[in-house]
C-alpha atoms as a PDB file:
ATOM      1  CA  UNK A   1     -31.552 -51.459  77.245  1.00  0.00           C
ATOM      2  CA  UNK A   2     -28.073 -51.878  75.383  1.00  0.00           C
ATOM      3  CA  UNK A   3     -25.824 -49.334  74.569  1.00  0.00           C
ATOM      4  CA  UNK A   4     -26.965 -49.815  70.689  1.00  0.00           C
ATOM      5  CA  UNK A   5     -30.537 -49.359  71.489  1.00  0.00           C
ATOM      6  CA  UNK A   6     -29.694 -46.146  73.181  1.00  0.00           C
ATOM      7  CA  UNK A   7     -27.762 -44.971  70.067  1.00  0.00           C
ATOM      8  CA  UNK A   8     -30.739 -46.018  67.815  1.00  0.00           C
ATOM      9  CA  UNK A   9     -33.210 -44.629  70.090  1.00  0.00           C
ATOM     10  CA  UNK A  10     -31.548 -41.126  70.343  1.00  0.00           C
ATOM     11  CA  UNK A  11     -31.200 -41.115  66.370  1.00  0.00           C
ATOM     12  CA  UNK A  12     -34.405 -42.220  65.401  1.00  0.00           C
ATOM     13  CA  UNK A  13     -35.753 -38.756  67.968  1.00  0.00           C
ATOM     14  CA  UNK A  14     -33.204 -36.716  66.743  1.00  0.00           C
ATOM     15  CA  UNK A  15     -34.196 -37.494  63.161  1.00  0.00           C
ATOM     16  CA  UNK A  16     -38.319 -37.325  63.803  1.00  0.00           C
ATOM     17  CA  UNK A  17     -37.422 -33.567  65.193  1.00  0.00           C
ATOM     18  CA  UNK A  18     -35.308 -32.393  62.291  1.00  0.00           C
ATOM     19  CA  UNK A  19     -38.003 -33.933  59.643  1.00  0.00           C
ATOM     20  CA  UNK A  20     -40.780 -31.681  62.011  1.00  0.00           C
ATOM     21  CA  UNK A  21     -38.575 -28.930  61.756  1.00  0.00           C
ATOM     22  CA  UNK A  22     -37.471 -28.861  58.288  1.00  0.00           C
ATOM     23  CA  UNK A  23     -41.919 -29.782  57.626  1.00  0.00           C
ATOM     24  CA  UNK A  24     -42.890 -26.345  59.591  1.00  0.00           C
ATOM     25  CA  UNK A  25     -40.169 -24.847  57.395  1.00  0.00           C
ATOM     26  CA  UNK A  26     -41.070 -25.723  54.515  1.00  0.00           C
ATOM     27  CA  UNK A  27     -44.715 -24.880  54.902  1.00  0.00           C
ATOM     28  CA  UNK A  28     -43.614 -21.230  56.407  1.00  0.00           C
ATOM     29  CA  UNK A  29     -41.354 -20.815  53.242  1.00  0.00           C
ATOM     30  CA  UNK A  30     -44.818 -21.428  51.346  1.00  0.00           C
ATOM     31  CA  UNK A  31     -46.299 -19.109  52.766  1.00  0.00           C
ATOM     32  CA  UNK A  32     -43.659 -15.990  52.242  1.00  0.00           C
ATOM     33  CA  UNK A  33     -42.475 -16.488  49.364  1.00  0.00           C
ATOM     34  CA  UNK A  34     -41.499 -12.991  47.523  1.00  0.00           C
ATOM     35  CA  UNK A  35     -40.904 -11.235  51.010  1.00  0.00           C
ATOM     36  CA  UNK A  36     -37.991 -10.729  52.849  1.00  0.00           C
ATOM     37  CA  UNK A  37     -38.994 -12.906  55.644  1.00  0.00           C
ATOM     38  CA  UNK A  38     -39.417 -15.444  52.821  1.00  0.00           C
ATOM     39  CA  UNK A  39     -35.868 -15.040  52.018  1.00  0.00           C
ATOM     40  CA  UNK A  40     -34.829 -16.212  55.195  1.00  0.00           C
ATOM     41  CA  UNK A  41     -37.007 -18.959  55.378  1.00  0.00           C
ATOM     42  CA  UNK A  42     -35.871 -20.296  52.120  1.00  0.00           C
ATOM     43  CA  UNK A  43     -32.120 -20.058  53.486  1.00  0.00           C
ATOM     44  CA  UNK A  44     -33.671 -21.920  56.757  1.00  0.00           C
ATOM     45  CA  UNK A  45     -34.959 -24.615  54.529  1.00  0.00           C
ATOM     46  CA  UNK A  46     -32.249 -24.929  52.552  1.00  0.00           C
ATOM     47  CA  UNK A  47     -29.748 -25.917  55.490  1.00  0.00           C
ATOM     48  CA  UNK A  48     -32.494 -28.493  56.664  1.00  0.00           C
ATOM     49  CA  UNK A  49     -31.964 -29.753  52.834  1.00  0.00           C
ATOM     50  CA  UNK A  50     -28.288 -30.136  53.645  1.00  0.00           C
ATOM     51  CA  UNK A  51     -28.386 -31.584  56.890  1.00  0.00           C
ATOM     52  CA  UNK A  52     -31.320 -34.494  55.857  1.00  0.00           C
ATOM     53  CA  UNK A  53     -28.978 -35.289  52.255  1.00  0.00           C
ATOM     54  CA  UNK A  54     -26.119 -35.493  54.685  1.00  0.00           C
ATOM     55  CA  UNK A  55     -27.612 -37.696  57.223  1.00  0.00           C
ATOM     56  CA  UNK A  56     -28.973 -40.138  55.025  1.00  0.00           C
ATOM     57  CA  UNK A  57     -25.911 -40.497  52.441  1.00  0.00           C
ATOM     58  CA  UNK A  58     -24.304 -41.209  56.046  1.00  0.00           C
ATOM     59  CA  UNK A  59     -26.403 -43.649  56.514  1.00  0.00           C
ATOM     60  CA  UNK A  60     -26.414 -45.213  53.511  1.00  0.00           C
ATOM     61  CA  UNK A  61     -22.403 -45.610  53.621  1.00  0.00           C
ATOM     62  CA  UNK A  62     -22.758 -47.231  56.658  1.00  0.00           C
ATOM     63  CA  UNK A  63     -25.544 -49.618  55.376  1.00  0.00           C
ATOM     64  CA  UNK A  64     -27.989 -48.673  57.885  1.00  0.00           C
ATOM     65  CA  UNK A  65     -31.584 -48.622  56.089  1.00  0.00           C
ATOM     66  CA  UNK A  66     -32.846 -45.238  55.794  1.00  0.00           C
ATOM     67  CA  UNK A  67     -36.377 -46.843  57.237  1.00  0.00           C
ATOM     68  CA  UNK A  68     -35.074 -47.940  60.460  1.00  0.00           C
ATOM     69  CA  UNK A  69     -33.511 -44.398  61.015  1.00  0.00           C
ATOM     70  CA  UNK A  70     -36.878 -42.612  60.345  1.00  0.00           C
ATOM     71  CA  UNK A  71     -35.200 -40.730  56.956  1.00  0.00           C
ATOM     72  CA  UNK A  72     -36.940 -43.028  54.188  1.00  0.00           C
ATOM     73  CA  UNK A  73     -40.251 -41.342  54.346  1.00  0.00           C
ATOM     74  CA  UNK A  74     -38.568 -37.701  52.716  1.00  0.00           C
ATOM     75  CA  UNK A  75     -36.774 -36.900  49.541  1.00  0.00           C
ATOM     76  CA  UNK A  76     -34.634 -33.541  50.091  1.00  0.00           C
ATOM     77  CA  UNK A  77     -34.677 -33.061  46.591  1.00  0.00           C
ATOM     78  CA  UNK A  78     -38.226 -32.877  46.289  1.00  0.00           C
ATOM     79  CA  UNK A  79     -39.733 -31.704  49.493  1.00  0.00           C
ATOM     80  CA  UNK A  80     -37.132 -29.239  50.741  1.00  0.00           C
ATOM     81  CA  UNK A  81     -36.634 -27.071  47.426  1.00  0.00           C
END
């Protein structure tokens, strides 16, 4: 396996995980809203937001197609708000 593959490999994981995460987030933040714990998870979600825009405007600078890095399947704007 090359170098690159590694790289890929690593990113494409890395990038399934967060999308899990930010998912189970998400749903929990459904299911509190108007509490205080609900609060939190709306913060929680909202840095998952960040971190997913961030990742794939990187990637789309560096002309790497959001579908090979596992990011084209989610729309911050719409499922993380």
């Amino acid at each position: 396996m090359s170098r690159s593959d590694t790289y890929l490999d690593y990113l494409v994981a890395t990038n399934e995980l967060l999308l899990e995460f930010a998912r189970e987030a998400r749903g929990k933040l459904d299911a509190t809203r108007g509490t205080e714990e609900g609060e939190f998870n709306a913060g929680y979600v909202m840095g998952f937001h960040r971190v997913i825009s961030l990742m794939q405007q990187q990637a789309e600078a560096f002309g790497i197609d959001l579908d090979v890095v596992g990011l084209k399947d989610i729309d911050p704007n719409r499922d993380l708000t």
